[in-house]
PDB file of N, CA and C in Angstrom:
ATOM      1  N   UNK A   1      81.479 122.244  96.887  1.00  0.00           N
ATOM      2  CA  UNK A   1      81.622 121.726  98.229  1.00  0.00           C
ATOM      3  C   UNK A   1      82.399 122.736  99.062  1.00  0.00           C
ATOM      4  N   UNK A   2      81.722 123.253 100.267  1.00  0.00           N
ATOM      5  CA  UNK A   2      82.675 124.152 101.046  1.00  0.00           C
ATOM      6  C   UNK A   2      83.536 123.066 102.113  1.00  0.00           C
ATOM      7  N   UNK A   3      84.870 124.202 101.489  1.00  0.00           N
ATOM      8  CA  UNK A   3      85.805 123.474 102.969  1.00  0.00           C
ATOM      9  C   UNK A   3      85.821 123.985 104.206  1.00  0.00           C
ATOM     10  N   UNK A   4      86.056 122.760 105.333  1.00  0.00           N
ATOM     11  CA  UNK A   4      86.204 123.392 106.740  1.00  0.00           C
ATOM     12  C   UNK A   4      87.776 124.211 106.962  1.00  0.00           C
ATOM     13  N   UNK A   5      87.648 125.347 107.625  1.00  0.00           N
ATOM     14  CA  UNK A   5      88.822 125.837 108.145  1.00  0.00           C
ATOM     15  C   UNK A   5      90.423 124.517 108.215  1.00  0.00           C
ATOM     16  N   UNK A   6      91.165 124.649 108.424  1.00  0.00           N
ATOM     17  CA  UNK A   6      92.531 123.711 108.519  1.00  0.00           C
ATOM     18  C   UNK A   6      92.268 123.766 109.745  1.00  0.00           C
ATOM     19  N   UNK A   7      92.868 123.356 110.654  1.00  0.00           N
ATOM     20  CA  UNK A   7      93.535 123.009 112.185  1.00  0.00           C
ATOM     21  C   UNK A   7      94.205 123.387 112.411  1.00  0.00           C
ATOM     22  N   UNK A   8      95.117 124.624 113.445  1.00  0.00           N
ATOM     23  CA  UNK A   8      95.946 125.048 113.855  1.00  0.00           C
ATOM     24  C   UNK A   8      97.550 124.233 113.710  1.00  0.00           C
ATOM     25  N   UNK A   9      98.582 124.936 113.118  1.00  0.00           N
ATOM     26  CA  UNK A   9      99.855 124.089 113.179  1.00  0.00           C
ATOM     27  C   UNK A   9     100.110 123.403 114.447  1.00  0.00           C
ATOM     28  N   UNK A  10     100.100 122.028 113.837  1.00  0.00           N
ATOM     29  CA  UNK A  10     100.602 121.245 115.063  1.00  0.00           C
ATOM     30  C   UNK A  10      99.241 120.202 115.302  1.00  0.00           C
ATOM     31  N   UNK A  11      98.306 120.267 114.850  1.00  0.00           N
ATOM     32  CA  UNK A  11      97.158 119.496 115.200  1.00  0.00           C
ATOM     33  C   UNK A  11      96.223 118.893 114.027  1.00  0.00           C
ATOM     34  N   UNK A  12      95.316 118.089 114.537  1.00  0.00           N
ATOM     35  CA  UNK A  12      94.619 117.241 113.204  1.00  0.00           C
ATOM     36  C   UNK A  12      93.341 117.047 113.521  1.00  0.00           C
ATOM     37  N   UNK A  13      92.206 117.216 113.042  1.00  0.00           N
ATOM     38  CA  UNK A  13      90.767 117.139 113.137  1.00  0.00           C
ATOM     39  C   UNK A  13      90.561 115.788 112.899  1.00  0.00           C
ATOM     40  N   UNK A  14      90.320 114.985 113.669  1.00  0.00           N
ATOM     41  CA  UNK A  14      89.778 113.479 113.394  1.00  0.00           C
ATOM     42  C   UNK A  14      88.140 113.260 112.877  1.00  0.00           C
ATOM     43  N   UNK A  15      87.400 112.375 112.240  1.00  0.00           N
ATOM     44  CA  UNK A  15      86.180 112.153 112.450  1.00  0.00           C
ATOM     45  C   UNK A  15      85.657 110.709 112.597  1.00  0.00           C
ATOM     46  N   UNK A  16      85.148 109.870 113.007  1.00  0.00           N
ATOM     47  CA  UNK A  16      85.013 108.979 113.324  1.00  0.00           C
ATOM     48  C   UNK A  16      83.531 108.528 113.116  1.00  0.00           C
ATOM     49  N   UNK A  17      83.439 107.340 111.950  1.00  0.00           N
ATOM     50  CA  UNK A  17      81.933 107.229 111.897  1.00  0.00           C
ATOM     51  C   UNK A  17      81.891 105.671 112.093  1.00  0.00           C
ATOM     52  N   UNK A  18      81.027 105.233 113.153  1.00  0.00           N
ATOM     53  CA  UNK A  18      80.349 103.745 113.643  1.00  0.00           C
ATOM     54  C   UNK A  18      79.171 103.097 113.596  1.00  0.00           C
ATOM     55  N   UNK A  19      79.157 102.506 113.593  1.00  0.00           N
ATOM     56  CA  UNK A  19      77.342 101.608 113.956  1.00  0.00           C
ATOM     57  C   UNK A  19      76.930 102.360 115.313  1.00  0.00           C
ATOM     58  N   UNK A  20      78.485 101.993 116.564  1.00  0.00           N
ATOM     59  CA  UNK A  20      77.676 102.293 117.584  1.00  0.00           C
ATOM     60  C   UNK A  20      78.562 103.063 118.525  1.00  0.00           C
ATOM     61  N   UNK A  21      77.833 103.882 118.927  1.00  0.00           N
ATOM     62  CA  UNK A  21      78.714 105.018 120.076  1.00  0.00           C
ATOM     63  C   UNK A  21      79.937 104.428 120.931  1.00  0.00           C
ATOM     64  N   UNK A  22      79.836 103.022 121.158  1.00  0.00           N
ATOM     65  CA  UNK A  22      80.957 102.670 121.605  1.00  0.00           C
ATOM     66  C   UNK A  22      82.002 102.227 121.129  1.00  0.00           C
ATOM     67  N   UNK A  23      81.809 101.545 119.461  1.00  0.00           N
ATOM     68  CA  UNK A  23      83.283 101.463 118.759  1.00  0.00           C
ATOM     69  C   UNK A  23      84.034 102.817 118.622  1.00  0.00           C
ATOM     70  N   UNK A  24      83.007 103.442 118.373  1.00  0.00           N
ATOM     71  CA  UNK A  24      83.264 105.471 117.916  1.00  0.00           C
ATOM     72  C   UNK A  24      84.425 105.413 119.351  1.00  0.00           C
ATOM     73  N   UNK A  25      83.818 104.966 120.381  1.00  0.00           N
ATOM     74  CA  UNK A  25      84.450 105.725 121.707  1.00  0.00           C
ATOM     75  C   UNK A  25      85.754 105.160 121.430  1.00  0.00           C
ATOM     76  N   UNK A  26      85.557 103.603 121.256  1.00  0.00           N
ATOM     77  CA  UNK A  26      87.242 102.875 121.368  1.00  0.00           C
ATOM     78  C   UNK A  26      87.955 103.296 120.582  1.00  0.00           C
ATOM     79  N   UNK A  27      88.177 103.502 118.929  1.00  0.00           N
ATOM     80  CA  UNK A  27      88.710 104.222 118.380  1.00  0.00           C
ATOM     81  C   UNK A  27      89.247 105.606 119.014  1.00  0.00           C
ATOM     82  N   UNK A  28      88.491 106.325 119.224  1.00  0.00           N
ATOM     83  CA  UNK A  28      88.973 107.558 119.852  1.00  0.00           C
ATOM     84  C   UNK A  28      90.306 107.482 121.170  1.00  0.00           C
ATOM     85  N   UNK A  29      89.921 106.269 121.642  1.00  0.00           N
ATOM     86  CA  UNK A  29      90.584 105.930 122.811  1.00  0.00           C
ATOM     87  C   UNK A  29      91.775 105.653 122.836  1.00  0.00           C
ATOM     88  N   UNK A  30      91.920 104.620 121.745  1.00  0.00           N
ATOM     89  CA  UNK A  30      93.138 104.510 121.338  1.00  0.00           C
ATOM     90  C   UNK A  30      94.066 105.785 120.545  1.00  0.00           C
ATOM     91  N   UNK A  31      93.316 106.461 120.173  1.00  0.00           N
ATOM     92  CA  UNK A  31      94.220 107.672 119.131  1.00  0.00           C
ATOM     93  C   UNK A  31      94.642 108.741 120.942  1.00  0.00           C
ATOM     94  N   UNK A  32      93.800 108.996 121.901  1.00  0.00           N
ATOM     95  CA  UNK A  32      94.258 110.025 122.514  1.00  0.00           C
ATOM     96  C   UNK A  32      95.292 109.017 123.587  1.00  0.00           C
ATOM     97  N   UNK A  33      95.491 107.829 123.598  1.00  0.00           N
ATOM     98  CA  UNK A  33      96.970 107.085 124.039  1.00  0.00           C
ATOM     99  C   UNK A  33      97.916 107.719 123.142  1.00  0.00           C
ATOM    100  N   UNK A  34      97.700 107.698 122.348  1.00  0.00           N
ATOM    101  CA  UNK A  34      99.144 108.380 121.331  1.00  0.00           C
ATOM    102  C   UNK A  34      99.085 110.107 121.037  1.00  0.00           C
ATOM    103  N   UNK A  35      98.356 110.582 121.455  1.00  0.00           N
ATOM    104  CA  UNK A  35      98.236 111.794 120.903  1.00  0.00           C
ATOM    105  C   UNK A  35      97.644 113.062 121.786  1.00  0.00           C
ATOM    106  N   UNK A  36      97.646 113.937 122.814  1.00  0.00           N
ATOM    107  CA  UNK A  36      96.949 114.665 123.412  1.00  0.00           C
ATOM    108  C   UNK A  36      95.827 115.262 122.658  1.00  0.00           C
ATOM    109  N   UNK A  37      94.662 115.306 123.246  1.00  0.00           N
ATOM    110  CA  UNK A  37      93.728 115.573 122.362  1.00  0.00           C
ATOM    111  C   UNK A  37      92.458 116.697 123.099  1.00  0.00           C
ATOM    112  N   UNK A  38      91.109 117.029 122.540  1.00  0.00           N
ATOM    113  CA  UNK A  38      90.259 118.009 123.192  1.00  0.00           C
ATOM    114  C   UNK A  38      89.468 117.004 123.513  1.00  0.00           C
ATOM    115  N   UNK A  39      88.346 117.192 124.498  1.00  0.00           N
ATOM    116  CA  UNK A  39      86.999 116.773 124.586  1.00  0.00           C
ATOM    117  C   UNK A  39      86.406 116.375 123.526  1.00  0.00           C
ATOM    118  N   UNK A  40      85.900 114.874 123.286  1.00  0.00           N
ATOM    119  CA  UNK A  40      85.115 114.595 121.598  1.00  0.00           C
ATOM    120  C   UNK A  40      83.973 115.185 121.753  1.00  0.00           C
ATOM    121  N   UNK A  41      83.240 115.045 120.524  1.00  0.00           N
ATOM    122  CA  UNK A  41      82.329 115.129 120.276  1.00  0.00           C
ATOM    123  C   UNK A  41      81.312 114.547 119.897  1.00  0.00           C
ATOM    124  N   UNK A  42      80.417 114.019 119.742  1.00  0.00           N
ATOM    125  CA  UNK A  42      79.125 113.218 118.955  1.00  0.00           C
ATOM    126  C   UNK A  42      77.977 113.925 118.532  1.00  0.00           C
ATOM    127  N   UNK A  43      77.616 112.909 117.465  1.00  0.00           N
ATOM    128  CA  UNK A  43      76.696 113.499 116.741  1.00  0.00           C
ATOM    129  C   UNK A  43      76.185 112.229 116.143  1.00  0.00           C
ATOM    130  N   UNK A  44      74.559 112.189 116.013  1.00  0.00           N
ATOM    131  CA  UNK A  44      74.061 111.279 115.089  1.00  0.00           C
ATOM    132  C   UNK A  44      75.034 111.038 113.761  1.00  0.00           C
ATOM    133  N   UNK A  45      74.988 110.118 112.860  1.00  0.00           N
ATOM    134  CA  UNK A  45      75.774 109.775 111.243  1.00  0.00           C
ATOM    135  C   UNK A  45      75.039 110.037 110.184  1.00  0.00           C
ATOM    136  N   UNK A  46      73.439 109.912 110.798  1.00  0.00           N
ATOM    137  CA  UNK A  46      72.718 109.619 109.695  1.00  0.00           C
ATOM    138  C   UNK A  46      71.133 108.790 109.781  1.00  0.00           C
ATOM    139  N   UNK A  47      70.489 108.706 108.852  1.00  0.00           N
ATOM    140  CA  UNK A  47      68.852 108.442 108.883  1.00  0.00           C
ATOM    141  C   UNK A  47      69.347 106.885 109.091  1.00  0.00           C
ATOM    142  N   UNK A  48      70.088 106.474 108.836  1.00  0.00           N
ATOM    143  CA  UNK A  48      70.251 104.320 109.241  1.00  0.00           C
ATOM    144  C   UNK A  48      70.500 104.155 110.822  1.00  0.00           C
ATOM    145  N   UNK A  49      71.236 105.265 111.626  1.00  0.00           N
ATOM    146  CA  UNK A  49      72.049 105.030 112.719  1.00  0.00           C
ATOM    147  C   UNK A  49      73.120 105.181 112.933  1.00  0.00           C
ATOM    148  N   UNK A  50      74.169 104.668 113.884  1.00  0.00           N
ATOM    149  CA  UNK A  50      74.976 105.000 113.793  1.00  0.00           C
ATOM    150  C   UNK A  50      75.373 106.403 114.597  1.00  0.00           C
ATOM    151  N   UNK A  51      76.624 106.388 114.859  1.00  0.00           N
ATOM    152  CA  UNK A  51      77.681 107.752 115.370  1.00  0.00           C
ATOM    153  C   UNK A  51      78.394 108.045 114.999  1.00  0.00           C
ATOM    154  N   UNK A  52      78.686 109.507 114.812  1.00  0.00           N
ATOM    155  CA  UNK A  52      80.045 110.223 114.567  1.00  0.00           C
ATOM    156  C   UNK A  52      80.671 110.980 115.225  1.00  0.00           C
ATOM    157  N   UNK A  53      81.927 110.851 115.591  1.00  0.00           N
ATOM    158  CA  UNK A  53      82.911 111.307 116.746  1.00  0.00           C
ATOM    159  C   UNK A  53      83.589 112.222 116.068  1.00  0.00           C
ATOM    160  N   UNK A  54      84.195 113.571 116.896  1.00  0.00           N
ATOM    161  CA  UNK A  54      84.983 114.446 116.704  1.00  0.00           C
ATOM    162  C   UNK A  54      85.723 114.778 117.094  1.00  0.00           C
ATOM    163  N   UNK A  55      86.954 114.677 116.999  1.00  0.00           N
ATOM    164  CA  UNK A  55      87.831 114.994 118.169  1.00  0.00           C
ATOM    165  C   UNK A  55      89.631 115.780 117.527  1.00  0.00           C
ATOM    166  N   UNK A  56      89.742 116.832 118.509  1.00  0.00           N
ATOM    167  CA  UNK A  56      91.451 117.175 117.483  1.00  0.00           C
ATOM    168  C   UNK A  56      92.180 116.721 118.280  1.00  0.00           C
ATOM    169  N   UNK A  57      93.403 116.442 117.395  1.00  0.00           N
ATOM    170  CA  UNK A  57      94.756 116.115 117.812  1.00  0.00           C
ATOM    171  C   UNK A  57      95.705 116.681 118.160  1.00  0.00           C
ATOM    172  N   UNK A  58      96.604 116.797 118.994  1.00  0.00           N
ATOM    173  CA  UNK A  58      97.549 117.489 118.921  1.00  0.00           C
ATOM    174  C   UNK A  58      99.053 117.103 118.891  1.00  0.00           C
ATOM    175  N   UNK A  59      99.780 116.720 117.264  1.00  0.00           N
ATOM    176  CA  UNK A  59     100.304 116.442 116.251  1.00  0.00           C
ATOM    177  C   UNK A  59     101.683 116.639 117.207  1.00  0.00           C
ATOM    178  N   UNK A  60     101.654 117.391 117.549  1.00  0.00           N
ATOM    179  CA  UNK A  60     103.145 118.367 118.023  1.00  0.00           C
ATOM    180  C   UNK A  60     103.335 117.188 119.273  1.00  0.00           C
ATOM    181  N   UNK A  61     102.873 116.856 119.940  1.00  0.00           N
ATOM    182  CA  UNK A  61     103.393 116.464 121.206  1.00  0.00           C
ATOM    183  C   UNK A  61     102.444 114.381 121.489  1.00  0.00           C
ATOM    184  N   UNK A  62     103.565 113.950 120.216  1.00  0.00           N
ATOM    185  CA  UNK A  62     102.575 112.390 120.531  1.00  0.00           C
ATOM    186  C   UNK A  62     102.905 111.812 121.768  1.00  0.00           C
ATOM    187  N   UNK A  63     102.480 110.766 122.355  1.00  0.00           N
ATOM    188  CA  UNK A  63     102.825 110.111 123.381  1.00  0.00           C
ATOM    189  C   UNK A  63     103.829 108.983 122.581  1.00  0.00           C
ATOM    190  N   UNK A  64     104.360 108.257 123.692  1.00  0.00           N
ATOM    191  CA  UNK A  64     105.430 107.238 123.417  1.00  0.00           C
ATOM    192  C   UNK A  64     105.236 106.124 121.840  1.00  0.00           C
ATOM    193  N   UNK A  65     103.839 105.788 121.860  1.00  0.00           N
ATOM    194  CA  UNK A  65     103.204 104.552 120.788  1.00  0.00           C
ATOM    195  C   UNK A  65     103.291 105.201 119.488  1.00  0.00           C
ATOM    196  N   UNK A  66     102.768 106.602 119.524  1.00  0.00           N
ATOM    197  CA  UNK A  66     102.996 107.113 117.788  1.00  0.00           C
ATOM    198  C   UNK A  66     104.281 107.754 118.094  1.00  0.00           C
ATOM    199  N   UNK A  67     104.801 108.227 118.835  1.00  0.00           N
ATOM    200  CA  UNK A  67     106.540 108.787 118.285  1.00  0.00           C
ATOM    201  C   UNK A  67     107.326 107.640 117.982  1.00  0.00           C
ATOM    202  N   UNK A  68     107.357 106.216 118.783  1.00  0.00           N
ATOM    203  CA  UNK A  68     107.978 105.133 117.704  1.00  0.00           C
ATOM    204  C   UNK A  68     107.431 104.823 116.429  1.00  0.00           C
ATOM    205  N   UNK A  69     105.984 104.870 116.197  1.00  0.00           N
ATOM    206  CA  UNK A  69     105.313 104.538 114.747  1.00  0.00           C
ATOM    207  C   UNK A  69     105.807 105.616 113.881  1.00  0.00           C
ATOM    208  N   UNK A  70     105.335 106.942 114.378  1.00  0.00           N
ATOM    209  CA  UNK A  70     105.506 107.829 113.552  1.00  0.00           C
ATOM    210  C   UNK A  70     107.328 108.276 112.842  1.00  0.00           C
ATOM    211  N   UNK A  71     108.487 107.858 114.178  1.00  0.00           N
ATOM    212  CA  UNK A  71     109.818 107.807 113.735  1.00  0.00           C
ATOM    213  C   UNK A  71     110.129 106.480 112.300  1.00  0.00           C
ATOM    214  N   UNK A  72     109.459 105.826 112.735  1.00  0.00           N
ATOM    215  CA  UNK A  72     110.041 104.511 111.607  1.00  0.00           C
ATOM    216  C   UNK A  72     109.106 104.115 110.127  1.00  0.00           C
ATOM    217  N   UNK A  73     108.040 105.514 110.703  1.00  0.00           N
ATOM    218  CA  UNK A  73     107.087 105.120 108.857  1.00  0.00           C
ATOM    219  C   UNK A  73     107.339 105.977 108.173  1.00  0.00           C
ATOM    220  N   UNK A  74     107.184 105.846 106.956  1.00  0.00           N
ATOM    221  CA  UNK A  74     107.378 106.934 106.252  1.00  0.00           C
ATOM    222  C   UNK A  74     105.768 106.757 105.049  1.00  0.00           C
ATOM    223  N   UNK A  75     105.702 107.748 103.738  1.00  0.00           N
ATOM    224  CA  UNK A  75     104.303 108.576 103.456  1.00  0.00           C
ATOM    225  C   UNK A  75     104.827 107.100 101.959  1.00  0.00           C
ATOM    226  N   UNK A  76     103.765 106.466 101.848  1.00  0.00           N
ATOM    227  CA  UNK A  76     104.359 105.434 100.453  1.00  0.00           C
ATOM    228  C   UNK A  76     103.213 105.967  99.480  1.00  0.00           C
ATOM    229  N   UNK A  77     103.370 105.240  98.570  1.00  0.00           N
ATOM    230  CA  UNK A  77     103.180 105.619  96.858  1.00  0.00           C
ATOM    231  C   UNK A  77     101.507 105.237  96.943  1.00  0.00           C
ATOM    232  N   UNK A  78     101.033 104.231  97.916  1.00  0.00           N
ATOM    233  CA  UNK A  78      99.715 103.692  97.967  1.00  0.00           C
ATOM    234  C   UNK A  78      98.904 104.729  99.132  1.00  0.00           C
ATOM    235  N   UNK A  79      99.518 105.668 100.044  1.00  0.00           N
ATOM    236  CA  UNK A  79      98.777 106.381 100.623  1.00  0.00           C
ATOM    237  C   UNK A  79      97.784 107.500 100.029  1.00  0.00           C
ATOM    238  N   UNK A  80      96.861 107.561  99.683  1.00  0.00           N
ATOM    239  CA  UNK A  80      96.274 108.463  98.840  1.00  0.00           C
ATOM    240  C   UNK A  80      95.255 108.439  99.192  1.00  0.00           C
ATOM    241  N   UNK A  81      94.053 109.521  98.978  1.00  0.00           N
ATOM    242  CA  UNK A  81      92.672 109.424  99.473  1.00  0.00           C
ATOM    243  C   UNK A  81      91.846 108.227  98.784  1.00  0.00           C
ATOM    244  N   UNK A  82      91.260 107.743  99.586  1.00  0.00           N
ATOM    245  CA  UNK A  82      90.371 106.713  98.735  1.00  0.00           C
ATOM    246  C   UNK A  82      89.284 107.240  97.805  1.00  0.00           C
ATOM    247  N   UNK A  83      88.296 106.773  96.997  1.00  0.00           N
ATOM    248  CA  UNK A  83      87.715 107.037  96.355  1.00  0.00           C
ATOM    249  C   UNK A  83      86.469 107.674  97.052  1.00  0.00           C
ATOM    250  N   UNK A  84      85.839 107.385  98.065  1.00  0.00           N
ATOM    251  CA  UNK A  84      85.362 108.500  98.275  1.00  0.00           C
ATOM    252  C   UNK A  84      85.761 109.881  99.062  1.00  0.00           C
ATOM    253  N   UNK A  85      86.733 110.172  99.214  1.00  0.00           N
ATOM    254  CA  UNK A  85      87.367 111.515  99.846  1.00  0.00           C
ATOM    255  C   UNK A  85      87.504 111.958  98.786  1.00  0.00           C
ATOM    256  N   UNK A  86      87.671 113.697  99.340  1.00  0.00           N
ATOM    257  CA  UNK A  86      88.014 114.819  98.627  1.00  0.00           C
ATOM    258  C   UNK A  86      89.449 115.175  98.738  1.00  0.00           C
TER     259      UNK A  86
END
């Protein structure tokens, strides 16, 4: 399996897969409230339907909603890739 490049320090490659271009959108919507981000992207998911969104983050500078989330969580013992990630 080839890997994609990392993301520049300070930022995070999102991907986003839906039934329909507009949950894809709301998701996205909510992450760039917390997070400055680029222009998404779309792309078909697949032969069933469906969308997939692309969009980076930029980690370094959250807005108000993830700098309180992100100050008071911390990384626990159950965070781990699920079974299908690499």
């Amino acid at each position: 399996m080839e890997h994609e490049p990392l993301p520049s320090e300070g930022h995070a490659e999102v991907r986003v897969v839906a039934t329909t271009p507009e949950a894809a959108r709301r998701v996205a919507e909510v992450l760039r409230r917390c997070f400055a981000s680029t222009e998404q992207r779309s792309y078909p998911a697949g032969d069933e339907g469906g969308t997939r969104l692309h969009l980076t983050l930029d980690t370094a500078h959250p807005a108000e909603p993830a700098q309180s989330w992100l100050a008071t969580s911390e990384a626990t013992e159950h965070a781990r890739a699920h079974s299908d990630e690499v």
